[in-house]
Protein backbone atom coordinates (compact mmCIF):
# COMPACT_ATOMS: atom_id res chain seq x y z
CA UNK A 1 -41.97 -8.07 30.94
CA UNK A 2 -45.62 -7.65 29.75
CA UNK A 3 -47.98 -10.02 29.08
CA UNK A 4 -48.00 -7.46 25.49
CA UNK A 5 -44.24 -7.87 24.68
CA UNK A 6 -44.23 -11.98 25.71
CA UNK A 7 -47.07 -12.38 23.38
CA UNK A 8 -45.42 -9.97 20.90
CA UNK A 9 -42.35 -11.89 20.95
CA UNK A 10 -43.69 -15.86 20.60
CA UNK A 11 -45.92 -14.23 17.75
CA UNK A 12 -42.61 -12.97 16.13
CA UNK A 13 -40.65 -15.70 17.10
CA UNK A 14 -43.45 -18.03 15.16
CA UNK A 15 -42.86 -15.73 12.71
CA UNK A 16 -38.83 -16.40 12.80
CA UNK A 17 -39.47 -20.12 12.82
CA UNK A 18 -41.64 -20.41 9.89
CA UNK A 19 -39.53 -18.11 8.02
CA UNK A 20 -36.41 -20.23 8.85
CA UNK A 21 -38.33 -23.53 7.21
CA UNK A 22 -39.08 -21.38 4.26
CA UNK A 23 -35.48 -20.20 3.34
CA UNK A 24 -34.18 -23.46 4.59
CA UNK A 25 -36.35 -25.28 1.65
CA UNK A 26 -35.13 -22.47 -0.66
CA UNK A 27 -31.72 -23.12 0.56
CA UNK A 28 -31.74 -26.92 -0.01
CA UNK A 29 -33.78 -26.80 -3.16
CA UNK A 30 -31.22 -24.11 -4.50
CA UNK A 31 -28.00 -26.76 -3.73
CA UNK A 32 -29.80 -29.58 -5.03
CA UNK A 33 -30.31 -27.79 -8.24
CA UNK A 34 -26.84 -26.14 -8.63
CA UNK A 35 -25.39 -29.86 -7.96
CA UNK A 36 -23.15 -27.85 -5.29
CA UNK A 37 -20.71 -30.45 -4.29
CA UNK A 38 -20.46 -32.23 -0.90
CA UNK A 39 -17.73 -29.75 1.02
CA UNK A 40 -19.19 -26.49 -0.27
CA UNK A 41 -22.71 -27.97 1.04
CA UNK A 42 -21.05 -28.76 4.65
CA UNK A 43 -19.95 -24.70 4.53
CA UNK A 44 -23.02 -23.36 3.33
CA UNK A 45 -24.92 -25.14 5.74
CA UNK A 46 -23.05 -23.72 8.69
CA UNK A 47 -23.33 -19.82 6.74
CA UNK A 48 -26.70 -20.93 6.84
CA UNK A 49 -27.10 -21.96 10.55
CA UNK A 50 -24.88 -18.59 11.51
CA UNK A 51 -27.58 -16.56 9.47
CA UNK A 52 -30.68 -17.78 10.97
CA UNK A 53 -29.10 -17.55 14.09
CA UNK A 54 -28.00 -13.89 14.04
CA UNK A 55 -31.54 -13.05 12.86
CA UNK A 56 -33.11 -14.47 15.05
CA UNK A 57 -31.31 -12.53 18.08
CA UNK A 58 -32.09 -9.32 15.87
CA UNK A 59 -35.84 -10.35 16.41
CA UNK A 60 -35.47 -11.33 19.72
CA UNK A 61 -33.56 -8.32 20.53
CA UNK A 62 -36.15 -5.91 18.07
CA UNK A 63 -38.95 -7.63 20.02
CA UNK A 64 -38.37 -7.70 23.89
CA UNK A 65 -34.30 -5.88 24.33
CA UNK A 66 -32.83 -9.90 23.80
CA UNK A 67 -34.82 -11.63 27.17
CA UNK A 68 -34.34 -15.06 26.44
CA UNK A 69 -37.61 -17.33 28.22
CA UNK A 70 -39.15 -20.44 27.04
CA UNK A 71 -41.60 -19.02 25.69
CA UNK A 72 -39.23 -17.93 22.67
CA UNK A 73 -38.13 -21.23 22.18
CA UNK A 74 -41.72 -22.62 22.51
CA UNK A 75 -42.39 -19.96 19.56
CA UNK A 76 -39.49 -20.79 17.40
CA UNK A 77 -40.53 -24.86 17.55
CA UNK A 78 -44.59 -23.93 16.92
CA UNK A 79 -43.55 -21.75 13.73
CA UNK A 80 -41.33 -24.25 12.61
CA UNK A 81 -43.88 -27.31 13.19
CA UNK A 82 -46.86 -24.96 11.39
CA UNK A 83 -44.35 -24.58 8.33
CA UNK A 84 -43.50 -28.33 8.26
CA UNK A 85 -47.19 -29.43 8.41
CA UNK A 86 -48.92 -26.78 6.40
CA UNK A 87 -46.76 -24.70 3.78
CA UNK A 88 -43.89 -27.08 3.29
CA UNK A 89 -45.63 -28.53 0.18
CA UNK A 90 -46.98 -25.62 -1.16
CA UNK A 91 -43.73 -23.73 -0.76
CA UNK A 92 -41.76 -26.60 -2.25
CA UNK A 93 -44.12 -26.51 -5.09
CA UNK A 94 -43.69 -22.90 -5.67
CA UNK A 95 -39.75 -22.41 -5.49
CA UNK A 96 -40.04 -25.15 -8.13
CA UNK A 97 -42.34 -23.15 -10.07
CA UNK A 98 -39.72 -19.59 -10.24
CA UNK A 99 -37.13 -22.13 -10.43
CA UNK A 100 -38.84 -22.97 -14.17
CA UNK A 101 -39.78 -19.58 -14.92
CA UNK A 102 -36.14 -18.39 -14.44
CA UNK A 103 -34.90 -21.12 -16.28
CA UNK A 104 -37.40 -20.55 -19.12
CA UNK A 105 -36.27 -16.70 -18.96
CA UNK A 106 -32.76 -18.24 -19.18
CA UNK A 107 -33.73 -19.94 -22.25
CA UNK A 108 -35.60 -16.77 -23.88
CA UNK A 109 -32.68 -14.74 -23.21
CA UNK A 110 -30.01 -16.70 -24.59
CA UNK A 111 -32.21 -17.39 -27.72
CA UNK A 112 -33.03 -13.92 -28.37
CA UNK A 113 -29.21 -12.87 -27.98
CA UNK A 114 -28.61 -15.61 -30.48
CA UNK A 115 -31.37 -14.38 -32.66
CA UNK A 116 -30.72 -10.39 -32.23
CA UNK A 117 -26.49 -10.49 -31.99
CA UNK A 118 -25.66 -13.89 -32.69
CA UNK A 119 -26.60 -14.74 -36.24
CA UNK A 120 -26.52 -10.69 -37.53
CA UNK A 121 -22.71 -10.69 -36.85
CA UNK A 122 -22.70 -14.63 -38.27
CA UNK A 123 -24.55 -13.21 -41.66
CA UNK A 124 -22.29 -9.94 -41.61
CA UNK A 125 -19.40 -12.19 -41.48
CA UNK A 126 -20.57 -14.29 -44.13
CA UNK A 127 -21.36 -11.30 -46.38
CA UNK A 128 -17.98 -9.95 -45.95
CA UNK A 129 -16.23 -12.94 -46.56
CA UNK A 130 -18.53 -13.48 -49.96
CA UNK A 131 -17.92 -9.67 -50.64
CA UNK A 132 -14.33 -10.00 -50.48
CA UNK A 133 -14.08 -13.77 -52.62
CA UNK A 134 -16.14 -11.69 -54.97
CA UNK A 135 -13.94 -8.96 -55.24
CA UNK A 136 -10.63 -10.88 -55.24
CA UNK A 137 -11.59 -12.98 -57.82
CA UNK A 138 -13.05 -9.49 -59.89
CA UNK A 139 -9.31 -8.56 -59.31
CA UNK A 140 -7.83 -11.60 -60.54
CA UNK A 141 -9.77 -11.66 -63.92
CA UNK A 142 -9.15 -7.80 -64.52
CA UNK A 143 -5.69 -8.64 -63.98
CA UNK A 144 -5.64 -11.67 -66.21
CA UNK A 145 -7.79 -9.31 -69.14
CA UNK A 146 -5.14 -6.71 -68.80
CA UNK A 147 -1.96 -8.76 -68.67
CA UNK A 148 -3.49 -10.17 -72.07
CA UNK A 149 -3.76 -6.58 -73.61
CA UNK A 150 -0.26 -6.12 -72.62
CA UNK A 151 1.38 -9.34 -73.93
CA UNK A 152 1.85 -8.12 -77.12
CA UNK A 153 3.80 -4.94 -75.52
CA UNK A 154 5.82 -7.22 -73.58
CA UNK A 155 6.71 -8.99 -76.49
CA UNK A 156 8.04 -5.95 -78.70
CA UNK A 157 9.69 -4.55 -76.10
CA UNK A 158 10.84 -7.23 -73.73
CA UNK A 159 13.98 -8.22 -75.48
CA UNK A 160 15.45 -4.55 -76.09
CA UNK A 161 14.87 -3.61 -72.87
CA UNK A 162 16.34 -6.93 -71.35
CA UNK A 163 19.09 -6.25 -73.91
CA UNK A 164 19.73 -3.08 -72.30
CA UNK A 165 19.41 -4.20 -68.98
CA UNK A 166 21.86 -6.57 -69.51
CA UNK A 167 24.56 -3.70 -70.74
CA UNK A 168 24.03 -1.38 -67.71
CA UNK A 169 26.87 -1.63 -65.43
CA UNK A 170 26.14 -2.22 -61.91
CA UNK A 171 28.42 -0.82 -59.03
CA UNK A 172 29.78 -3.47 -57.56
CA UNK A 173 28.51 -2.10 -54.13
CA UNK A 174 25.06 -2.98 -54.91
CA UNK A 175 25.79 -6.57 -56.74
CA UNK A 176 27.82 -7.72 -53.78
CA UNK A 177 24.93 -6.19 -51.49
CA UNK A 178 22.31 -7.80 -53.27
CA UNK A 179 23.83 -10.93 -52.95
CA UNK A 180 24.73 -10.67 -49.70
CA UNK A 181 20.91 -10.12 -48.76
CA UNK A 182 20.29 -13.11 -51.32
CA UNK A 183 22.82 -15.16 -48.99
CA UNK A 184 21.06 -14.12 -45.78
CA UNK A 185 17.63 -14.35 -46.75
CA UNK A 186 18.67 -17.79 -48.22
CA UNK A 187 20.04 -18.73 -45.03
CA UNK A 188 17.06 -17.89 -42.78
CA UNK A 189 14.81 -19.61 -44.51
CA UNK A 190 16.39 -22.17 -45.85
CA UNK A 191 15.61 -26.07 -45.11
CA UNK A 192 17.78 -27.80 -42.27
């Protein structure tokens, strides 16, 4: 192996450690924040471990073919020591900061679907409802004005035709059904 490739591979090994601190801050500022509870943390943790572990040996392997030396590990530890000491803070401070932003986007979003979807469909509903009170009680009073005008018809002719009603003679078919439907309907709904 060339003195190229080993210095190639600690520089992306470096690389590889720093970038493990980084996503393993996002990581444990993302479960913090979800309130993920205590089993699903011990899983994720080991997805998380299998993850940084399989890209690492992609590296390693994109690097220098997979040669494991010390010098890789010596690589991994600097790059994870440079994140601790230097971007740790600044990186915590900044998942933070998109952590806000996409909760204020939350917020936007939901109020403008209130605004835009929400509260038109609310006020359509509303309308209808008033549209329909308003019509059904434009009904009712037309009815009530007309059954007025015709009082006076129902009162001339009510009893002769009742009188005539009266003399009609019924098949007995339909008396016995009707009462038989009377009986049933009586029965169904009747209180026990």
């Amino acid at each position: 192996m060339t003195l190229h490739v080993q210095f190639l591979t600690m520089g992306v090994m470096f690389a590889s450690g720093t970038g493990m601190g980084i996503l393993f801050d996002v990581y444990r500022i993302l479960t913090g924040q979800l309130r993920v509870p205590r089993w699903a943390v011990a899983i994720l943790d080991l997805v998380y471990w299998v993850l940084a572990t399989l890209l690492v040996f992609q590296m390693l392997y994109t690097s220098n073919q997979g040669q494991l030396r010390l010098f890789v590990f010596i690589g991994l530890f600097a790059g994870a020591t440079f994140y601790w000491l230097f971007l740790r803070v600044g990186t915590v401070k900044a998942i933070h900061f998109v952590l806000k932003v996409f909760n204020w986007l939350l917020e936007l979003g939901e109020k403008v679907i209130h605004l835009f979807i929400v509260k038109p469909i609310r006020l359509l509903y509303k309308g209808l409802l008033l549209l329909i009170s308003f019509l059904a009680a434009f009904a009712l009073f037309v009815y009530k004005i007309v059954l007025q005008l015709l009082y006076p018809v129902f009162y001339l002719f009510g009893k002769p035709v009742k009188f005539l009603w009266r003399q009609i003679r019924w098949p007995s078919w339909l008396i016995n059904g009707w009462k038989s439907v009377r009986a049933l309907v009586h029965q169904w709904f009747a209180k026990k």
